[in-house]
PDB file of N, CA and C in Angstrom:
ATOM      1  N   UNK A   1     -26.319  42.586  42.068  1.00  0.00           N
ATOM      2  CA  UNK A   1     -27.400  41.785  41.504  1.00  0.00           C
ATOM      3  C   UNK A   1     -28.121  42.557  40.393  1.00  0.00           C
ATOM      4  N   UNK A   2     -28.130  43.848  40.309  1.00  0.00           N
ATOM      5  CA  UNK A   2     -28.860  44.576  39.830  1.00  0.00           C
ATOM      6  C   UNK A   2     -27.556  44.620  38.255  1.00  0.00           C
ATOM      7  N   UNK A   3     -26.619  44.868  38.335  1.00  0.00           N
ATOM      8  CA  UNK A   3     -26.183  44.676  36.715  1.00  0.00           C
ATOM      9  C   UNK A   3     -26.280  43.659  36.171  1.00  0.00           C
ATOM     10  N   UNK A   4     -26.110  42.484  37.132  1.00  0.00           N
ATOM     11  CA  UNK A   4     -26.071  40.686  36.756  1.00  0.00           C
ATOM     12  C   UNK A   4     -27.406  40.643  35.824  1.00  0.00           C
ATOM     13  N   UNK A   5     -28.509  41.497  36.501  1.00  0.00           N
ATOM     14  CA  UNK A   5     -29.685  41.242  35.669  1.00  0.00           C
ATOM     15  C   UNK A   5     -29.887  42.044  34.531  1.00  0.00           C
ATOM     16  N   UNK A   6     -29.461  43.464  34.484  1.00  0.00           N
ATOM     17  CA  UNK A   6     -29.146  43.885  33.746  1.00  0.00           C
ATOM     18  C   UNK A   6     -28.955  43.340  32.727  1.00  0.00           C
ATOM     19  N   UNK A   7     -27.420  42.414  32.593  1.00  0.00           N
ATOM     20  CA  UNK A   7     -26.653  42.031  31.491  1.00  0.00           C
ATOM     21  C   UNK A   7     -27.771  40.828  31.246  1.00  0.00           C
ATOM     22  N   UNK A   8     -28.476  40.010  32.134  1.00  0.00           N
ATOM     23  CA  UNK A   8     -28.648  38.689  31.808  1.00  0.00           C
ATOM     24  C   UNK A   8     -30.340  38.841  30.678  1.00  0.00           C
ATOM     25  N   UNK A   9     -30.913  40.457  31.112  1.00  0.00           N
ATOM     26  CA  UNK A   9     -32.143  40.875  30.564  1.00  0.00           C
ATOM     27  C   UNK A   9     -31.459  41.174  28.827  1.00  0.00           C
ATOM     28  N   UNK A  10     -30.822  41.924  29.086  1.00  0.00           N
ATOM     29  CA  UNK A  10     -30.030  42.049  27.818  1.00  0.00           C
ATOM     30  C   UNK A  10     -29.319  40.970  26.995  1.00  0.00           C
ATOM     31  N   UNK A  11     -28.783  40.239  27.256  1.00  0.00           N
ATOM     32  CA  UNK A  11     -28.535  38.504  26.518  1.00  0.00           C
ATOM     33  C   UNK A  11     -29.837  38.139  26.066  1.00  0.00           C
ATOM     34  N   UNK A  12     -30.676  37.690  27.022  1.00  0.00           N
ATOM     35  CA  UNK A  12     -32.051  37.194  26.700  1.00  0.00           C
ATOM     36  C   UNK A  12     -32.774  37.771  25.679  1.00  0.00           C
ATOM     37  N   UNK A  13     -32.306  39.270  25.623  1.00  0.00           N
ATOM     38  CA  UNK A  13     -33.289  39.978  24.378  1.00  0.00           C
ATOM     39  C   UNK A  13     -32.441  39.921  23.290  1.00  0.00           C
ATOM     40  N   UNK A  14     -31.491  39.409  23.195  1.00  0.00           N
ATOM     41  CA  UNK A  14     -30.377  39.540  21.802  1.00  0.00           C
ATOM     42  C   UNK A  14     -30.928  38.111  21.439  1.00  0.00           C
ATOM     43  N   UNK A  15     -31.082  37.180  22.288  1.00  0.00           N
ATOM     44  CA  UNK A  15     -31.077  35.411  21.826  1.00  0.00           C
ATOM     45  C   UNK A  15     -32.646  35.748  21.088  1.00  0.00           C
ATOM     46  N   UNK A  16     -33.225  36.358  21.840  1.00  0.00           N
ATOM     47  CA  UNK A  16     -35.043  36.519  21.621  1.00  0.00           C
ATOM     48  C   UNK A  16     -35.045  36.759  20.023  1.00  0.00           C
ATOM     49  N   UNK A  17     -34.577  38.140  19.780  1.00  0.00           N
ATOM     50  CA  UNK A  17     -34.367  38.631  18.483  1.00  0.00           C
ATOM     51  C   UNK A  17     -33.853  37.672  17.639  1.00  0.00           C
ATOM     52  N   UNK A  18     -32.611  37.235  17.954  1.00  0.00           N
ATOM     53  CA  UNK A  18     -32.081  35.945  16.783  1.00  0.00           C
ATOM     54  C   UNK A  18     -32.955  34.912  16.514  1.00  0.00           C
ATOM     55  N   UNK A  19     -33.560  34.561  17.328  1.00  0.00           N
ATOM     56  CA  UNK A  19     -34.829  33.419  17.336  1.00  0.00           C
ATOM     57  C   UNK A  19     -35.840  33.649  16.416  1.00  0.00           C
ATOM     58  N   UNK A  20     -36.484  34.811  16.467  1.00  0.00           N
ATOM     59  CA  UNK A  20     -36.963  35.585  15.827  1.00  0.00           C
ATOM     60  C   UNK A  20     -36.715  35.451  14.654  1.00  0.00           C
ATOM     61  N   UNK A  21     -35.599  36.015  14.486  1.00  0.00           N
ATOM     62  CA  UNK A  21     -35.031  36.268  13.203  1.00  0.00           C
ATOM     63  C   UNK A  21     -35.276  34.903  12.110  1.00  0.00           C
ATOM     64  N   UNK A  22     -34.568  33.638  13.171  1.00  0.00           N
ATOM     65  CA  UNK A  22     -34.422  32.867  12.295  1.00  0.00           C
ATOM     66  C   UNK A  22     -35.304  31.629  11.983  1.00  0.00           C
ATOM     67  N   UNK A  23     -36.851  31.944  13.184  1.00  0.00           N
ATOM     68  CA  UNK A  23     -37.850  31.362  12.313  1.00  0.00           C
ATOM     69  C   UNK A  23     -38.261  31.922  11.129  1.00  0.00           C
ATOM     70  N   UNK A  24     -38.373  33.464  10.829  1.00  0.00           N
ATOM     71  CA  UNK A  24     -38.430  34.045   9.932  1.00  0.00           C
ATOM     72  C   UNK A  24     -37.982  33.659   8.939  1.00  0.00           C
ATOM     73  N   UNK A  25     -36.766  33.514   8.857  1.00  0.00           N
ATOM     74  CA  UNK A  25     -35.942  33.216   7.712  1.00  0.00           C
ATOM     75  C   UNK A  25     -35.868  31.421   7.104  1.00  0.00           C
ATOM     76  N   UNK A  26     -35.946  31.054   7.897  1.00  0.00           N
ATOM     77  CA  UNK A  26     -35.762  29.279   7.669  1.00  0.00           C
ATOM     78  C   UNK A  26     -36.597  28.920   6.723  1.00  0.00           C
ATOM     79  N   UNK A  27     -36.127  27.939   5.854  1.00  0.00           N
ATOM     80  CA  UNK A  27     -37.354  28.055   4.884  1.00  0.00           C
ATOM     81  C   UNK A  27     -38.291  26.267   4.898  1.00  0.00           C
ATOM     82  N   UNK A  28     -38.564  25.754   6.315  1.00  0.00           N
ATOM     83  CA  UNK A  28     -39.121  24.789   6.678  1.00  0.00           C
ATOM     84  C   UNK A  28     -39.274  24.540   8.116  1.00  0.00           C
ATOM     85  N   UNK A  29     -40.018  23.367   8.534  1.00  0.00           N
ATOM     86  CA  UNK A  29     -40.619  23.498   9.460  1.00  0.00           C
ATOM     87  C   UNK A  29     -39.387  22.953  10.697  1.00  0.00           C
ATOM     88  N   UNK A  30     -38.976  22.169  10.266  1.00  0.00           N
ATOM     89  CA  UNK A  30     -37.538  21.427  10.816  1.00  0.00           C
ATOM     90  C   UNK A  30     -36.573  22.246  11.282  1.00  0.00           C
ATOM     91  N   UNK A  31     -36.297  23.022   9.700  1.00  0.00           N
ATOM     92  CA  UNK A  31     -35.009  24.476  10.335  1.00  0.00           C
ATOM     93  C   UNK A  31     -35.496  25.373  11.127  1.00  0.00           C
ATOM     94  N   UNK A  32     -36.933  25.895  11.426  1.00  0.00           N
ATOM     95  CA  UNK A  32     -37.656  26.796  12.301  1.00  0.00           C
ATOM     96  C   UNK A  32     -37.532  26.119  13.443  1.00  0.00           C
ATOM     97  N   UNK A  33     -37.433  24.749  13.765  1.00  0.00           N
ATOM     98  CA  UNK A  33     -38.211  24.492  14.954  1.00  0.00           C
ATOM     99  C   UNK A  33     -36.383  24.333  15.667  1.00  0.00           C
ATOM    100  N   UNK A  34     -35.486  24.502  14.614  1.00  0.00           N
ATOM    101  CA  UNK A  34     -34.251  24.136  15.473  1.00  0.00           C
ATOM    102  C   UNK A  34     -34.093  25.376  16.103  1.00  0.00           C
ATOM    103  N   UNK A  35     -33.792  26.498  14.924  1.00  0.00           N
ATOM    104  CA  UNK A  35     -33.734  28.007  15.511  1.00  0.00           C
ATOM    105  C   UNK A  35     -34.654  28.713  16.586  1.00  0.00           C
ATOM    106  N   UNK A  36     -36.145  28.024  16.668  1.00  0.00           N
ATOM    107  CA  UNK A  36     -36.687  27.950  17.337  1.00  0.00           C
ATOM    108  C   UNK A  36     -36.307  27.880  18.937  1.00  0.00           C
ATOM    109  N   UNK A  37     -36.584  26.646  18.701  1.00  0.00           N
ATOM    110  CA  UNK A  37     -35.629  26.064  20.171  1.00  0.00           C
ATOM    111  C   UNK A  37     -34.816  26.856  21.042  1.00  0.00           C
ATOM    112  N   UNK A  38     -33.565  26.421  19.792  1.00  0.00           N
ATOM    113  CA  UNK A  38     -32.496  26.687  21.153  1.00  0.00           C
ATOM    114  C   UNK A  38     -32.128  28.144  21.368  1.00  0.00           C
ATOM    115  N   UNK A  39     -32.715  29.122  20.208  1.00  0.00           N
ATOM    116  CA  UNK A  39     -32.571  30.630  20.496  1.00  0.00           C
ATOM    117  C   UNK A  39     -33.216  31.158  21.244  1.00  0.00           C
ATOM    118  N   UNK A  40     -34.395  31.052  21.444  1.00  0.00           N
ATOM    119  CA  UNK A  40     -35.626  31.506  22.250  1.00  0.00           C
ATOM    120  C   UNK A  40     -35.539  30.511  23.545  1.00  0.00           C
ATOM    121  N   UNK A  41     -35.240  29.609  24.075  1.00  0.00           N
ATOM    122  CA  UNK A  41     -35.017  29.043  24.983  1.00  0.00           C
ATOM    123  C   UNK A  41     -34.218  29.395  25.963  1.00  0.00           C
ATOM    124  N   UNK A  42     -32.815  29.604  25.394  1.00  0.00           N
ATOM    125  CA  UNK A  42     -31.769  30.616  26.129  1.00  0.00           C
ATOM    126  C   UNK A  42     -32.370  32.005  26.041  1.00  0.00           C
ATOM    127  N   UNK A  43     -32.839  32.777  25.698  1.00  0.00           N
ATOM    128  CA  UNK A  43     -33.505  33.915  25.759  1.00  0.00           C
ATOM    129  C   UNK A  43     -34.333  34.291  26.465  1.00  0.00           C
ATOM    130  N   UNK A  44     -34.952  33.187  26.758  1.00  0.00           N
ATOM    131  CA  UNK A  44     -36.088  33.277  27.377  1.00  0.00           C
ATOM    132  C   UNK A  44     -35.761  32.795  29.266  1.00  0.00           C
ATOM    133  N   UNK A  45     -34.976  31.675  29.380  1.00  0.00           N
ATOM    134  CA  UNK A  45     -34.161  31.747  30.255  1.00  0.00           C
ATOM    135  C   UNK A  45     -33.273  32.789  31.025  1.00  0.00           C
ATOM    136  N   UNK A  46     -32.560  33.134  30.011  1.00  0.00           N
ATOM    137  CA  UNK A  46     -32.016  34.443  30.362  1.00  0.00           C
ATOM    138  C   UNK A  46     -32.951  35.991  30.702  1.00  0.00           C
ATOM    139  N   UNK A  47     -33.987  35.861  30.183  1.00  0.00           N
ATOM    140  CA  UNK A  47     -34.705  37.100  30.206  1.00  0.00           C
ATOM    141  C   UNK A  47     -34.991  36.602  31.194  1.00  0.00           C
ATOM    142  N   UNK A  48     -35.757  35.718  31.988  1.00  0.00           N
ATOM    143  CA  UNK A  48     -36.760  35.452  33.215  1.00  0.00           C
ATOM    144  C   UNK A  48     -35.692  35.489  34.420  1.00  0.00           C
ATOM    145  N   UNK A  49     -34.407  34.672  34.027  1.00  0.00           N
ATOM    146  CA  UNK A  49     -33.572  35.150  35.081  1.00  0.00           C
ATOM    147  C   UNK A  49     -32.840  36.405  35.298  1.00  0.00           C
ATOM    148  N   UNK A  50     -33.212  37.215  34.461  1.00  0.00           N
ATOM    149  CA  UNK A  50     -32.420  38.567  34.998  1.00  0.00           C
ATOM    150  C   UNK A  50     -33.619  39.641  35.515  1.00  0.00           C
ATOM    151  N   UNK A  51     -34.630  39.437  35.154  1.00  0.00           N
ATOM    152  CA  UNK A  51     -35.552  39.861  35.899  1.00  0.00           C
ATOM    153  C   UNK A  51     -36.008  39.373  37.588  1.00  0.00           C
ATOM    154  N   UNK A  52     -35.745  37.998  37.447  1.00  0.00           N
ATOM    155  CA  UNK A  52     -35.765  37.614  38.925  1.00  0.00           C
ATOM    156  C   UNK A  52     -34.604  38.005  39.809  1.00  0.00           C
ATOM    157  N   UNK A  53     -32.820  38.500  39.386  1.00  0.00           N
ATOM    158  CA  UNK A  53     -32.113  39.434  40.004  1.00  0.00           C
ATOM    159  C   UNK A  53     -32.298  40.272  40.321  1.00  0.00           C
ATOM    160  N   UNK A  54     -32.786  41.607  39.243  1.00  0.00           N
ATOM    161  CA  UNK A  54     -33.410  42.564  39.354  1.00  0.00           C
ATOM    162  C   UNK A  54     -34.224  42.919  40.719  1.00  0.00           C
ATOM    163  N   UNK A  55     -35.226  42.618  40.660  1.00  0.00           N
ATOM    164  CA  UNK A  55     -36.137  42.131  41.493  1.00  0.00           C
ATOM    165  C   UNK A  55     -36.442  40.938  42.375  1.00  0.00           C
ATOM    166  N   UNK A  56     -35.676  41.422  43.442  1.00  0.00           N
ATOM    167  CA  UNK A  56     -35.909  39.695  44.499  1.00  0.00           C
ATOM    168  C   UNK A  56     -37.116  39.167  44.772  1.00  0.00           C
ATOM    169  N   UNK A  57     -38.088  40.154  44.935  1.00  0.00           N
ATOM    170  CA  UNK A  57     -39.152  38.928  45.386  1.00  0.00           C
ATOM    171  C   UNK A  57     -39.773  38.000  44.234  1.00  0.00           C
ATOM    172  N   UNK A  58     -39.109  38.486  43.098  1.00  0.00           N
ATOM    173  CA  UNK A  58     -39.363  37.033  41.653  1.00  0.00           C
ATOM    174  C   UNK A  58     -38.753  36.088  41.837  1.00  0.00           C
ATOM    175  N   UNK A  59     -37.181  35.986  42.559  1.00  0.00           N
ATOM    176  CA  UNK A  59     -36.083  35.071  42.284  1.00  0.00           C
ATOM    177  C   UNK A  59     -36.747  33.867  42.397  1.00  0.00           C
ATOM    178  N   UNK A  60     -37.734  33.271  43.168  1.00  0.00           N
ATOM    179  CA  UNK A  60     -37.927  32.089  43.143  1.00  0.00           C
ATOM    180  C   UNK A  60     -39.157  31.555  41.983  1.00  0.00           C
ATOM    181  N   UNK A  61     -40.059  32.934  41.646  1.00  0.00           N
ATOM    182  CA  UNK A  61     -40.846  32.767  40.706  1.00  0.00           C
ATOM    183  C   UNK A  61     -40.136  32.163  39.359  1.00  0.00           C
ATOM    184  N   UNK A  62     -39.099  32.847  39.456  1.00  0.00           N
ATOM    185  CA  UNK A  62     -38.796  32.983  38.098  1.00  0.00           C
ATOM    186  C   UNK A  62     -37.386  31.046  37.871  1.00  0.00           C
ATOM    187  N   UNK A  63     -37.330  31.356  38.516  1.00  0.00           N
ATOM    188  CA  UNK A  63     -36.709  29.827  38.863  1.00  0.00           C
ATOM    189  C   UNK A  63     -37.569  28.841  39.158  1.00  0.00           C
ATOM    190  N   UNK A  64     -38.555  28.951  39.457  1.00  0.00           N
ATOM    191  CA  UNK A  64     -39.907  27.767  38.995  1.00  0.00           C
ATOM    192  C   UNK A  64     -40.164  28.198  37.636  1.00  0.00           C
ATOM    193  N   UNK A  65     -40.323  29.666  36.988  1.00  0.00           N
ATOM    194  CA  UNK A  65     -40.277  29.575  35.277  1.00  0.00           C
ATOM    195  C   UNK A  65     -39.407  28.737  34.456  1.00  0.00           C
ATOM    196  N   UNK A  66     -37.974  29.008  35.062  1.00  0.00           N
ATOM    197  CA  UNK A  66     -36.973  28.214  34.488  1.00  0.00           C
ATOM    198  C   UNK A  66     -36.721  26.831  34.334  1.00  0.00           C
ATOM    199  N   UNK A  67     -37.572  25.906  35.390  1.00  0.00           N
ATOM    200  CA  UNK A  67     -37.273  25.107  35.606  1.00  0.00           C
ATOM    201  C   UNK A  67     -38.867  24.125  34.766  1.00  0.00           C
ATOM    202  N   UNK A  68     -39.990  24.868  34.416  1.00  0.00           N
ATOM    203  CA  UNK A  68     -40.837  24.785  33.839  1.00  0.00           C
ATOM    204  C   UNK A  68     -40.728  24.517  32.536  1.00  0.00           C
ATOM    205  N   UNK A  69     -39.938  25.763  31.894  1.00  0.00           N
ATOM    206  CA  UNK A  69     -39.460  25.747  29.878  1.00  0.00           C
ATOM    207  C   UNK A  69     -38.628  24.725  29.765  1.00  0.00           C
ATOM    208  N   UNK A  70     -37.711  24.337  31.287  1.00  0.00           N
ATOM    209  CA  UNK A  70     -36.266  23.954  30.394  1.00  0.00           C
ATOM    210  C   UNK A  70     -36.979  22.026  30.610  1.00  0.00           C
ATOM    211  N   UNK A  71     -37.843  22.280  30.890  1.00  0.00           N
ATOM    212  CA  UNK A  71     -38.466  20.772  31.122  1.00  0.00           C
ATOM    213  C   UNK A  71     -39.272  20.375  29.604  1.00  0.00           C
ATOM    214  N   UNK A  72     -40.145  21.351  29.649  1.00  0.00           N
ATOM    215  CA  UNK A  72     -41.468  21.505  28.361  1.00  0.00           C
ATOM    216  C   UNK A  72     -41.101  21.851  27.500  1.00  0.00           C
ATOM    217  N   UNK A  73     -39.703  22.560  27.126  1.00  0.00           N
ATOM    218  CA  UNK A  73     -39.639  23.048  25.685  1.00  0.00           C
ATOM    219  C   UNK A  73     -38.894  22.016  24.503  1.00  0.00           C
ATOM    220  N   UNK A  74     -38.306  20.996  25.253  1.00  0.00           N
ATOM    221  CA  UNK A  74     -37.969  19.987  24.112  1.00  0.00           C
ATOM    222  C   UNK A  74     -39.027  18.950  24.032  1.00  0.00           C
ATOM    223  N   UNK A  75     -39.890  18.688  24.929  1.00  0.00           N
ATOM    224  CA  UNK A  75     -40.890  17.701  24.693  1.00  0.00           C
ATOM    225  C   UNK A  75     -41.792  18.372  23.538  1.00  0.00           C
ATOM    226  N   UNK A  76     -42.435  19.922  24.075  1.00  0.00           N
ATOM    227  CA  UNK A  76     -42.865  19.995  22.792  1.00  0.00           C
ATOM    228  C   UNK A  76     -42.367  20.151  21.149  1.00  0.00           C
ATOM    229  N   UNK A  77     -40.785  20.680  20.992  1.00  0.00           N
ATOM    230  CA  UNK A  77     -40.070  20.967  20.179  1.00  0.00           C
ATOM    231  C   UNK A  77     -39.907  19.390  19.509  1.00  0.00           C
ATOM    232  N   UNK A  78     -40.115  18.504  20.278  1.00  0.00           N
ATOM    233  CA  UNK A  78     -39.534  16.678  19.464  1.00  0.00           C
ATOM    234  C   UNK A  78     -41.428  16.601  19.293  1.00  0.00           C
ATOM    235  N   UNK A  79     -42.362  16.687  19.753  1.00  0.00           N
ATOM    236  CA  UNK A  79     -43.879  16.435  19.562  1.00  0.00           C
ATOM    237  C   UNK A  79     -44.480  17.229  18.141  1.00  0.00           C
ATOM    238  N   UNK A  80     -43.919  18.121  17.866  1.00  0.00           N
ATOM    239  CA  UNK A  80     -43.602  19.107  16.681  1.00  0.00           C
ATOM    240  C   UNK A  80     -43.110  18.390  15.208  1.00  0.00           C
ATOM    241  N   UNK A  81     -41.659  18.338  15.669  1.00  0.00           N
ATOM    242  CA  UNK A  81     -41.372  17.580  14.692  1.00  0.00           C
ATOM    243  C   UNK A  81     -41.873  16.243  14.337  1.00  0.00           C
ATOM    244  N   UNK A  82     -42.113  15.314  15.299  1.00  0.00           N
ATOM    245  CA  UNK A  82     -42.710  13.941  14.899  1.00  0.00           C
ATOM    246  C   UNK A  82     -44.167  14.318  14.409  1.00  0.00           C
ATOM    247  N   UNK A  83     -44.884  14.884  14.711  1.00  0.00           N
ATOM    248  CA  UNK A  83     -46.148  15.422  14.306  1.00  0.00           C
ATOM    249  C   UNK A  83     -45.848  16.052  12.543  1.00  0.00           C
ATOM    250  N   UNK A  84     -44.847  16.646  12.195  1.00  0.00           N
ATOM    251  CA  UNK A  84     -44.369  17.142  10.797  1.00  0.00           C
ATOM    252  C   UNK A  84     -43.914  16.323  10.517  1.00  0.00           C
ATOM    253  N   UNK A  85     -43.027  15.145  10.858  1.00  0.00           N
ATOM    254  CA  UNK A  85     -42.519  14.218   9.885  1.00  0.00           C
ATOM    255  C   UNK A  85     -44.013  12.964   9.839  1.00  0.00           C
ATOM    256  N   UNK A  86     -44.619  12.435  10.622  1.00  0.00           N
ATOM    257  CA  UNK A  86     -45.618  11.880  10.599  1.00  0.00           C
ATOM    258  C   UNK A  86     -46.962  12.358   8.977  1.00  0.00           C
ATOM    259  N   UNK A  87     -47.111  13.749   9.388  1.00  0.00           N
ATOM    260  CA  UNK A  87     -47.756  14.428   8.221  1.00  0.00           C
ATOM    261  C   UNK A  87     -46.946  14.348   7.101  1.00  0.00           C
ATOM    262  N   UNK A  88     -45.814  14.287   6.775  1.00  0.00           N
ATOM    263  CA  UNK A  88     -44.765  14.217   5.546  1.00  0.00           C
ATOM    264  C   UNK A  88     -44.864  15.277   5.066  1.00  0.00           C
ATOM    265  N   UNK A  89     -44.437  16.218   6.033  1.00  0.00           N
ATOM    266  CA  UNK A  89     -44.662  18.470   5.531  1.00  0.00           C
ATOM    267  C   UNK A  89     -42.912  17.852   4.877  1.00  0.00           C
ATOM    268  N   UNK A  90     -43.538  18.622   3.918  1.00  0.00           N
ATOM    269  CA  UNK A  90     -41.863  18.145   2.789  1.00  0.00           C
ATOM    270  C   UNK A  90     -40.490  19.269   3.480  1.00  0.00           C
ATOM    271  N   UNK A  91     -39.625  18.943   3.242  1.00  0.00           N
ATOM    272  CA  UNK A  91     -38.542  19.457   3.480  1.00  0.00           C
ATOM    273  C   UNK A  91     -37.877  20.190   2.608  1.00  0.00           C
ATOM    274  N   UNK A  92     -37.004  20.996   2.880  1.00  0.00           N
ATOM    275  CA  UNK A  92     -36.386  22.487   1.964  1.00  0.00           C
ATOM    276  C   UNK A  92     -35.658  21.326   0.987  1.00  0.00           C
ATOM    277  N   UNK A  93     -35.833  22.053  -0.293  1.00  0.00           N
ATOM    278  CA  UNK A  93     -34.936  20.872  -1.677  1.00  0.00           C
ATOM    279  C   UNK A  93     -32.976  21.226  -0.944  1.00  0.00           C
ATOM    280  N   UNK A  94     -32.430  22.111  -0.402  1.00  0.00           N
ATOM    281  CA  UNK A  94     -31.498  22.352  -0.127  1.00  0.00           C
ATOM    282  C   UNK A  94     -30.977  21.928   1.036  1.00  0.00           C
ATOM    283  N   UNK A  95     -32.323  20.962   1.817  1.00  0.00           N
ATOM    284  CA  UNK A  95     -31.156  20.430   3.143  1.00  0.00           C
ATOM    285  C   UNK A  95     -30.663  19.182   2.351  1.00  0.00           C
ATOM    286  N   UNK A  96     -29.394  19.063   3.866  1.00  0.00           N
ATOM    287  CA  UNK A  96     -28.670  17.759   2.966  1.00  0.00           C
ATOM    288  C   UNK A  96     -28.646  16.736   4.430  1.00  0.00           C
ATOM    289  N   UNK A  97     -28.587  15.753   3.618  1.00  0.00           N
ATOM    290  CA  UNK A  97     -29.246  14.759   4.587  1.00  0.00           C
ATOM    291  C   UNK A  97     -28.090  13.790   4.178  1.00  0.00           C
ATOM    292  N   UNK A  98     -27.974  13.187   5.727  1.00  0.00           N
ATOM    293  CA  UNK A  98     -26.579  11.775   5.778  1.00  0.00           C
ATOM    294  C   UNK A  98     -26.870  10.625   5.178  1.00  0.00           C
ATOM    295  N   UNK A  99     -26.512   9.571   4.620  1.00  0.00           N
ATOM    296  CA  UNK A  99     -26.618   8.718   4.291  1.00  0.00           C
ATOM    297  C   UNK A  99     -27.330   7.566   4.998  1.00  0.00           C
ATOM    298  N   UNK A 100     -26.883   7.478   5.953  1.00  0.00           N
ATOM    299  CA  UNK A 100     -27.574   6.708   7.288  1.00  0.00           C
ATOM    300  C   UNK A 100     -29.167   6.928   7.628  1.00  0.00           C
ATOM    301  N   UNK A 101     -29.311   8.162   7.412  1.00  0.00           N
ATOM    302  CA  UNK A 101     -30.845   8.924   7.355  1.00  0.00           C
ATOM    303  C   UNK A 101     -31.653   8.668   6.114  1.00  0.00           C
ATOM    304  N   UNK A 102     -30.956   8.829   4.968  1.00  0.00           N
ATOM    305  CA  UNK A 102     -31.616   8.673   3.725  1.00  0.00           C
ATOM    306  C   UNK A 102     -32.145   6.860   3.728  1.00  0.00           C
ATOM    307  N   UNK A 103     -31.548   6.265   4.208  1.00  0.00           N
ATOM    308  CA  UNK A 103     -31.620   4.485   4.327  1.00  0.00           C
ATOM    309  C   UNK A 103     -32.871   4.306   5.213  1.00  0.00           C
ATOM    310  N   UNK A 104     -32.674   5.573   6.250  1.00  0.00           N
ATOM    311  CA  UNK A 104     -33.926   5.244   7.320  1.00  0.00           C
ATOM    312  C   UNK A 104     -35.244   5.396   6.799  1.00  0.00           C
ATOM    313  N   UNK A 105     -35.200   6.650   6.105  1.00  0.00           N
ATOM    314  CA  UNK A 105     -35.919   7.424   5.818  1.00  0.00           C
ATOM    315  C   UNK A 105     -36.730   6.263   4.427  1.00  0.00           C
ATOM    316  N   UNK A 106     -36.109   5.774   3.627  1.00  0.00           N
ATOM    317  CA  UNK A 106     -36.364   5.078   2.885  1.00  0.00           C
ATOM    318  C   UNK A 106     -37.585   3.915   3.015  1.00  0.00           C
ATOM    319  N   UNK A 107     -36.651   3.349   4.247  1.00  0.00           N
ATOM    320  CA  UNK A 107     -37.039   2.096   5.021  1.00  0.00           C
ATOM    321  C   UNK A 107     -38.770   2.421   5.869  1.00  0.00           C
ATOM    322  N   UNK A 108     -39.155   3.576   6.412  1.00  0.00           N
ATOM    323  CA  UNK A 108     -39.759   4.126   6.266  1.00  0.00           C
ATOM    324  C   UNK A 108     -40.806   4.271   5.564  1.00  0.00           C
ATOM    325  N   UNK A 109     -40.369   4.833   4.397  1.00  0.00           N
ATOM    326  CA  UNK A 109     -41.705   5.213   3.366  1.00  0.00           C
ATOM    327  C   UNK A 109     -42.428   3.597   3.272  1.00  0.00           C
ATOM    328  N   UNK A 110     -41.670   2.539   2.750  1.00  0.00           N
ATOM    329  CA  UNK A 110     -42.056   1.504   2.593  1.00  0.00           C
ATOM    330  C   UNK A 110     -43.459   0.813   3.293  1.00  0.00           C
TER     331      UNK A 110
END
């Protein structure tokens, strides 16, 4: 149990860092909130569960953590974005957007 957490503390801090990384880098609120998400989510998952191996008397703490983010973190991650597209925070000139979207999006402004 004790390497399982090991490895699973160590995943979690590699996803953490990339997450990191790539709100940093994104150059809007949309591409942050994707890199956002799903990097730091698994990271954060992974970090809480390898600490609850580690250490047994967390295992169940930390599995009520898990079961807490993996509930709350897309409600707030979609409350985010509708809240930024609602405000009309403009978007990077370089994303590219489907056709089907551009029609919506259109339909929309109107």
């Amino acid at each position: 149990m004790e390497i399982a957490g090991e490895i699973l503390v160590l995943i979690g801090s590699i996803f953490l860092f990339l997450g990191a990384l790539g709100i940093l880098r994104m150059p809007d609120v949309f591409n942050r909130l994707q890199a956002g998400t799903k990097a730091t989510t698994l990271g954060a998952l992974s970090l809480i569960l390898g600490i609850g191996f580690m250490s047994s008397g967390y295992l169940w703490k930390s599995i009520v953590l898990v079961i807490f983010i993996v509930l709350t973190n897309p409600i707030s991650s979609s409350t985010i974005a509708r809240a930024s597209y609602k405000l009309k925070v403009p978007i990077f000139k370089g994303t590219v957007i489907k056709t089907e979207e551009k029609d919506f999006l259109k339909e929309e402004k109107k």
